[in-house]
C-alpha atoms as a PDB file:
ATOM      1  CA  UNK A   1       7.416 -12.942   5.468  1.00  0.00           C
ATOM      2  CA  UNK A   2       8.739 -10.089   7.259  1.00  0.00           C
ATOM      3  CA  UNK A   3       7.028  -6.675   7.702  1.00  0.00           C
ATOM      4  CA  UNK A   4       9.054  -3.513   7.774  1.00  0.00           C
ATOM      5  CA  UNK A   5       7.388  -0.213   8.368  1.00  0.00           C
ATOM      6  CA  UNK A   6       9.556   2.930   7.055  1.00  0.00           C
ATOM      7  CA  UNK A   7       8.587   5.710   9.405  1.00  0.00           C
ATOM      8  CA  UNK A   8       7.168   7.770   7.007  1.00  0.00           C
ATOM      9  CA  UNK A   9       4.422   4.820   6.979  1.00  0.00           C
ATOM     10  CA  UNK A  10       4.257   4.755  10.651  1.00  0.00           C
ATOM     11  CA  UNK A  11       3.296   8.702  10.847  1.00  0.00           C
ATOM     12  CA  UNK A  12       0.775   8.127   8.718  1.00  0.00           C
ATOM     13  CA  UNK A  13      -0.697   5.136   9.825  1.00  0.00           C
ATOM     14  CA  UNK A  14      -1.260   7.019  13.056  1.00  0.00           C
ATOM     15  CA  UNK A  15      -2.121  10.378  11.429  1.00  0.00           C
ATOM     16  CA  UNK A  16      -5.252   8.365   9.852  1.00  0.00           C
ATOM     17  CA  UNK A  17      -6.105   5.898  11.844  1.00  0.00           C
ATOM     18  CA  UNK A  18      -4.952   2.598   9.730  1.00  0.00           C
ATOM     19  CA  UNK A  19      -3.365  -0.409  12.114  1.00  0.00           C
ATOM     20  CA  UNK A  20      -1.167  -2.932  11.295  1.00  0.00           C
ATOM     21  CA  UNK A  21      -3.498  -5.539  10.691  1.00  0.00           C
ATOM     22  CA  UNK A  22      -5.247  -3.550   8.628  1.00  0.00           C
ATOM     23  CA  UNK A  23      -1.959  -3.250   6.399  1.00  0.00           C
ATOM     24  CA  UNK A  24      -0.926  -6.692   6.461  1.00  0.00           C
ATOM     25  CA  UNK A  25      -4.218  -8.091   5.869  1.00  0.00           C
ATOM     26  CA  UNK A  26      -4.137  -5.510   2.694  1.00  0.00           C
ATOM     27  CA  UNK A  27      -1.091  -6.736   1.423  1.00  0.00           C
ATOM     28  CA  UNK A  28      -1.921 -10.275   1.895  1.00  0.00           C
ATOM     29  CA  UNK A  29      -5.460 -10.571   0.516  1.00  0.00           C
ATOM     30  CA  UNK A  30      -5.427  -6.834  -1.645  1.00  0.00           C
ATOM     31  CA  UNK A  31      -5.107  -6.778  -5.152  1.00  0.00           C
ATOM     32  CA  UNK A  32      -2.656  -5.205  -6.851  1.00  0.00           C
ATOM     33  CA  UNK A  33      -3.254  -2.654  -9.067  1.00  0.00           C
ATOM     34  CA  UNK A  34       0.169  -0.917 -10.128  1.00  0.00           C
ATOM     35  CA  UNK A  35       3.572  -2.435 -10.092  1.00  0.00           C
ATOM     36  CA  UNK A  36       6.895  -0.635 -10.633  1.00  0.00           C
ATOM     37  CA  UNK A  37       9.189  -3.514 -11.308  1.00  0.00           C
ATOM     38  CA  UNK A  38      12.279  -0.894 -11.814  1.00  0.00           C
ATOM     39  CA  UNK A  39      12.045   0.928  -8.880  1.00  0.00           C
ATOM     40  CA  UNK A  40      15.326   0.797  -6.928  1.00  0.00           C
ATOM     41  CA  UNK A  41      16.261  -0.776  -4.706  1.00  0.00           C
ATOM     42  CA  UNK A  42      13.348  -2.711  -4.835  1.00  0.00           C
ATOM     43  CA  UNK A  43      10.794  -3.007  -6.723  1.00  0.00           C
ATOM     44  CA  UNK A  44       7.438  -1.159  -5.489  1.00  0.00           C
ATOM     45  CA  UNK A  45       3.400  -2.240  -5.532  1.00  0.00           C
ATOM     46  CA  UNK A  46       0.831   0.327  -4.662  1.00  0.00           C
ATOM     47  CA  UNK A  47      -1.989  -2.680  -3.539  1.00  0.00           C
ATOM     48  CA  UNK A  48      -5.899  -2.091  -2.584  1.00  0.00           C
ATOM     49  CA  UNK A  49      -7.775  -3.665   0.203  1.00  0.00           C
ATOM     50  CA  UNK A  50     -11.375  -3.539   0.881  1.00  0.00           C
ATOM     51  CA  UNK A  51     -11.756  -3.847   5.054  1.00  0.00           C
ATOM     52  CA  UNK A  52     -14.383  -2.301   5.129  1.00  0.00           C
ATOM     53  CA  UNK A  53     -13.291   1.142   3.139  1.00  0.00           C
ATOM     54  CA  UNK A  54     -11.166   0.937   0.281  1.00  0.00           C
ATOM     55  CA  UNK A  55      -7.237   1.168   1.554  1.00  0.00           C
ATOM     56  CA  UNK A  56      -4.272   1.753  -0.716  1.00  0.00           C
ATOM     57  CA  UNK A  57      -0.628   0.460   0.579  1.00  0.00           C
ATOM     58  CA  UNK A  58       2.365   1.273  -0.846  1.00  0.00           C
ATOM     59  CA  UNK A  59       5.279  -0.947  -0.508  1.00  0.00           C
ATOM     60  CA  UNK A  60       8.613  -2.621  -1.765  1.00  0.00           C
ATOM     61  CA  UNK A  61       9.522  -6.369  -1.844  1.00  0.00           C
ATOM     62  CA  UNK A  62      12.724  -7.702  -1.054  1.00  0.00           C
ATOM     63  CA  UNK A  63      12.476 -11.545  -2.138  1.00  0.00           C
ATOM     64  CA  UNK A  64      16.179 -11.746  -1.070  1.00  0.00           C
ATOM     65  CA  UNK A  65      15.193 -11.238   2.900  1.00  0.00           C
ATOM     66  CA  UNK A  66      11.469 -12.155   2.345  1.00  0.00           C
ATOM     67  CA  UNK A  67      10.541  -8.764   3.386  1.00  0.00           C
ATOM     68  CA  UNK A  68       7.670  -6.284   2.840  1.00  0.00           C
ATOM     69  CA  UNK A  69       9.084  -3.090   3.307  1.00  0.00           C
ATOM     70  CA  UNK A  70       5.793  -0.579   4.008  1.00  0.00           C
ATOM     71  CA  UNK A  71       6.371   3.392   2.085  1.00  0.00           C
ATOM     72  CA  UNK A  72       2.942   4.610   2.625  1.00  0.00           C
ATOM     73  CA  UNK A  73      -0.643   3.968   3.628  1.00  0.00           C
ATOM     74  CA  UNK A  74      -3.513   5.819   2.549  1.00  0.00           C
ATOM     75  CA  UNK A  75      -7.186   6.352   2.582  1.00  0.00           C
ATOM     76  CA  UNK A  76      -7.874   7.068  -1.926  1.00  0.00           C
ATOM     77  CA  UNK A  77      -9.731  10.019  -2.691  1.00  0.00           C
ATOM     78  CA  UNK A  78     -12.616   9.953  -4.591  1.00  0.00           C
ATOM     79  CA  UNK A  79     -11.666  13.027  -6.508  1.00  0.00           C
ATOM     80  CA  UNK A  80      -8.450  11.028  -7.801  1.00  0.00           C
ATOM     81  CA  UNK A  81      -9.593   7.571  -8.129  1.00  0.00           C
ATOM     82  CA  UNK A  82     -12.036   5.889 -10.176  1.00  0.00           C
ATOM     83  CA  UNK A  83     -15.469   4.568  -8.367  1.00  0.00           C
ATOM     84  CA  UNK A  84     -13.661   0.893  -8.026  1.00  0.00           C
ATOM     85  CA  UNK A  85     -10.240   2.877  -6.542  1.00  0.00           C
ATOM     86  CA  UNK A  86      -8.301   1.041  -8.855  1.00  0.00           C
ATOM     87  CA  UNK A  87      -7.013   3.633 -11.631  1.00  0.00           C
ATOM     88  CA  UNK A  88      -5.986   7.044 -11.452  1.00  0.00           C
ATOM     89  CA  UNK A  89      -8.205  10.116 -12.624  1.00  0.00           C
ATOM     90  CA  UNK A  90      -6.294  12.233 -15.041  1.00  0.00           C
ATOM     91  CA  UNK A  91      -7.389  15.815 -15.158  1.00  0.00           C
END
């Protein structure tokens, strides 16, 4: 498995302090909990990982190339996540 990182992801990796391992140990060992099967052109996975503080990585799958293409990494905020950072507030 390959691991891409879109710059957008790379920005914000360093903008909040998240490494590489962190991310790939996320994606690896993370549960998913949203999956957007039709998204083009592949499909996306938001996933959560608990290193320590809950992690949320969004990122595309290309089974084609075995690749994990990395969109976005992100600390959750409490404000918009339920206590177990798995589902979405709604307000």
């Amino acid at each position: 498995m390959t691991f891409i990182y879109r710059e957008h992801a790379i920005q914000r990796m360093f903008e909040r302090d998240i490494f590489e391992i962190d991310v790939e140990n996320t994606i690896k060992n993370g549960e998913i909990i949203e999956e957007y099967y039709d998204d083009k052109p592949y499909p996306l996975f938001l996933v959560l990982g608990l290193n320590g503080k809950p992690l949320h990585i969004v990122f595309a799958k290309n089974h084609e190339e075995n690749e994990i293409i990395i969109i976005t990494t992100y600390y959750p905020d409490k404000d918009k996540w339920s206590d177990d950072y798995k589902r979405r507030i709604e307000k």
